[in-house]
Protein backbone atom coordinates (compact mmCIF):
# COMPACT_ATOMS: atom_id res chain seq x y z
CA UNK A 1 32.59 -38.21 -19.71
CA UNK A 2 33.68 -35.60 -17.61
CA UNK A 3 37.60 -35.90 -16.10
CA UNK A 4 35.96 -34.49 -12.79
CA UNK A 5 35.91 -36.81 -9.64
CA UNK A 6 32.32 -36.31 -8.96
CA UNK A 7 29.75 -36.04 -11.56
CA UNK A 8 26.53 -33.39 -10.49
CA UNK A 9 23.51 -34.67 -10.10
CA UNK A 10 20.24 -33.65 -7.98
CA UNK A 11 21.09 -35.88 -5.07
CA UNK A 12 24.65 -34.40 -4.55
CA UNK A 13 23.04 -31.06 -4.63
CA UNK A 14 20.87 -31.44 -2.45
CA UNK A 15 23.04 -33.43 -0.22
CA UNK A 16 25.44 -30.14 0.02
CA UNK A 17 22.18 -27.97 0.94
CA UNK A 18 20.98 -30.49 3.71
CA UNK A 19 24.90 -30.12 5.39
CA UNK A 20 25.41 -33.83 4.58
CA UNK A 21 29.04 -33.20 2.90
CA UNK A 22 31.80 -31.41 4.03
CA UNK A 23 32.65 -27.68 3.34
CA UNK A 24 36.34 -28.81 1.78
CA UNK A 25 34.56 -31.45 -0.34
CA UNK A 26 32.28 -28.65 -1.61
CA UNK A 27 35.18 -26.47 -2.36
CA UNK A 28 36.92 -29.31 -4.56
CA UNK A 29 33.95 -29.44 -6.32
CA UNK A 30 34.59 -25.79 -7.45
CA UNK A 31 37.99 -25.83 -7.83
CA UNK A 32 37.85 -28.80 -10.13
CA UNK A 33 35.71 -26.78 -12.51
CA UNK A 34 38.08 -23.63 -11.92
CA UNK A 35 40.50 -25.81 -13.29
CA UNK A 36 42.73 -25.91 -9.84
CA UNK A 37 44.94 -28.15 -9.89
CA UNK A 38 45.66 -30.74 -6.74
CA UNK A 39 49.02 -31.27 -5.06
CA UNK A 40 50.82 -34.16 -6.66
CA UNK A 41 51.69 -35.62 -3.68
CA UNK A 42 47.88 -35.42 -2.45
CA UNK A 43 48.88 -33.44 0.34
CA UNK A 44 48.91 -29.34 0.33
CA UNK A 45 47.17 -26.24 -1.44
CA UNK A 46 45.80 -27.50 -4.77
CA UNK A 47 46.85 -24.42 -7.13
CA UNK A 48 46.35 -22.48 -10.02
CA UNK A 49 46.59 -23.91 -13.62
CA UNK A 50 46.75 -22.47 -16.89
CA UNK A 51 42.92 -22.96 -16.90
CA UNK A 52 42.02 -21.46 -14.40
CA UNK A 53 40.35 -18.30 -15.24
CA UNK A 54 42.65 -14.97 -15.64
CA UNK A 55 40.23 -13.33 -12.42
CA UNK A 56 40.62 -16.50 -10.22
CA UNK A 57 43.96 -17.37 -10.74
CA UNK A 58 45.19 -13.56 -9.66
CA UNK A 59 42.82 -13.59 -6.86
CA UNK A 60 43.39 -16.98 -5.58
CA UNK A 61 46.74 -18.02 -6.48
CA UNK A 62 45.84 -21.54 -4.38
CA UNK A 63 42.46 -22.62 -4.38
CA UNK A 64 39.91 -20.77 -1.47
CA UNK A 65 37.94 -22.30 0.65
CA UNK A 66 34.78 -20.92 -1.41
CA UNK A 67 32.51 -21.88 2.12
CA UNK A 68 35.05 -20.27 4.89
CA UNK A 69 36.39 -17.46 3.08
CA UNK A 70 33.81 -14.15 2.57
CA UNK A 71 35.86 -12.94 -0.20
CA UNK A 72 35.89 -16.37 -2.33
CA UNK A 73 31.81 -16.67 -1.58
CA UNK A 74 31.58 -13.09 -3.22
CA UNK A 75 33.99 -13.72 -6.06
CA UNK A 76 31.23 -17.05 -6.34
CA UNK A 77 28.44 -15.29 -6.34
CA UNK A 78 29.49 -12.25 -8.65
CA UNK A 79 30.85 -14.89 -11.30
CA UNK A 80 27.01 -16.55 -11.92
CA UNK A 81 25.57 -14.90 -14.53
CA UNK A 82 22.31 -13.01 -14.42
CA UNK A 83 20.46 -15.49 -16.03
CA UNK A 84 21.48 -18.47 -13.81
CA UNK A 85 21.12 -16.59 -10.28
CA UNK A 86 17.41 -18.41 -9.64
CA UNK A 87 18.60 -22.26 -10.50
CA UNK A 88 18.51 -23.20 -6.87
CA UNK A 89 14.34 -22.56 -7.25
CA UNK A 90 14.20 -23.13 -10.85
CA UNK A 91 15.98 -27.40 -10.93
CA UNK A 92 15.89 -28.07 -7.29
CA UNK A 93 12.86 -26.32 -6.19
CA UNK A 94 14.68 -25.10 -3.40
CA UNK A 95 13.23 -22.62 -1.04
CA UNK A 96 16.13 -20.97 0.72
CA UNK A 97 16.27 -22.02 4.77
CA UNK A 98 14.22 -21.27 7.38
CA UNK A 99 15.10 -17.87 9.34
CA UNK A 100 16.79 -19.82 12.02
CA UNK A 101 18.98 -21.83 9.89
CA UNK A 102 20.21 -18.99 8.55
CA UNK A 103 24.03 -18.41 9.18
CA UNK A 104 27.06 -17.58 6.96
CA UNK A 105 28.11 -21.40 6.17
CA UNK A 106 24.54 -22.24 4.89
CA UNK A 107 23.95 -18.81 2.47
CA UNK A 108 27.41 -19.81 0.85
CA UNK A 109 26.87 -23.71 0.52
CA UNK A 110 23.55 -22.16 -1.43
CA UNK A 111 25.89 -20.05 -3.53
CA UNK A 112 27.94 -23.01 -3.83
CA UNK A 113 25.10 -25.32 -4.97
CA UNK A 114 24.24 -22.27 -7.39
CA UNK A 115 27.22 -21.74 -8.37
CA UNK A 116 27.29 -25.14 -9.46
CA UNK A 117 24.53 -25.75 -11.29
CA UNK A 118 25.44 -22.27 -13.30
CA UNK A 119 28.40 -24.39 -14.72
CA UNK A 120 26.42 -26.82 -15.78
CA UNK A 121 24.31 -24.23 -17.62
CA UNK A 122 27.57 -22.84 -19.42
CA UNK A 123 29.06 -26.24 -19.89
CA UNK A 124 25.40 -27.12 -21.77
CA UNK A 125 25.32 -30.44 -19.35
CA UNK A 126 21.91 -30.99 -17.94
CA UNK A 127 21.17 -32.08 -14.07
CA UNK A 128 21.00 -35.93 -13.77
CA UNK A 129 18.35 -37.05 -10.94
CA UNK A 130 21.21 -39.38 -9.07
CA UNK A 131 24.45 -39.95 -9.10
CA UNK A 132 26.97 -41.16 -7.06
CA UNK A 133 27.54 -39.92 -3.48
CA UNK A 134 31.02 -39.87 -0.93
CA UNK A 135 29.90 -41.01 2.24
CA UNK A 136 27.15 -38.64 3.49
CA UNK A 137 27.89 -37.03 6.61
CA UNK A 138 25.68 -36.26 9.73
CA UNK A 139 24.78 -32.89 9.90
CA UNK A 140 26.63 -31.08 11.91
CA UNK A 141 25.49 -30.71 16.14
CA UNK A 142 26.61 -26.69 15.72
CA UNK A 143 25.95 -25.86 11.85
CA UNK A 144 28.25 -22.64 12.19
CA UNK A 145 30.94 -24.62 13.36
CA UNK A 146 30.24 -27.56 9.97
CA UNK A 147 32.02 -30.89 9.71
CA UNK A 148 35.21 -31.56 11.62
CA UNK A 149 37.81 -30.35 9.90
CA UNK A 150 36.07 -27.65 7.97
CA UNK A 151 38.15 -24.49 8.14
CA UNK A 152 36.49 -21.85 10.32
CA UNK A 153 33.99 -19.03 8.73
CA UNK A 154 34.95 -15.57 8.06
């Protein structure tokens, strides 16, 4: 059993492509599997463990919001390999969003959900169907704006 707080499964997935969990959950996500490490005290940056790998760690000495930030999105999207870049159409038959859905927060919670399920891939885990689920959110009214409390986009 994983050590992660949230197991991966389709309906998590898809819950992060339908904007029905928050862009700092997402990032935790990611930076569990980075191997980021959160503040003791729960409260501040989570940061940089020996894990964490050589590129991230330099880049990102605390964790990035992978969602807000354009340069963390990149770094995410440069670090799937090759191979793993169509996983979003080949285990969630996902299509990509409608032209006027398009905006920077969706195209990276896509990378994220990519990103994601590349991990799996290298970790040799396969995709359960369900799982369990936070609280699901409402998408949000303005979806460039996200959740309250997301950070603002780049």
């Amino acid at each position: 059993m994983s050590s992660h707080s949230w197991s991966l499964s389709r309906t998590l997935l898809m819950a992060i492509l339908e904007d029905r969990l928050s862009d700092r959950f997402v990032a935790s996500l990611i930076w569990e599997r980075l191997a980021y490490l959160p503040p003791e005290a729960g409260e501040g940056p989570w940061l940089a463990g020996p894990a964490t790998p050589a590129a991230w760690r330099e880049a990102f000495p605390e964790a990035p919001q992978v969602i807000a930030s354009r340069p963390a999105s990149v770094r995410l999207t440069r670090s799937i390999a090759k191979e793993s870049k169509q996983l979003l159409k080949q285990q969630l038959q996902f299509g990509g969003y409608r032209i006027t859905e398009l905006n920077p927060r969706r195209t990276r919670r896509a990378t994220a959900v990519n990103w994601l399920l590349a991990w799996l891939v290298s970790a040799g885990e396969l995709l359960p169907e369900d799982g369990s689920l936070p609280p699901l959110l409402i998408p949000p009214a303005d979806p460039v704006q996200g959740h309250p409390g997301d950070p603002l986009v780049e």
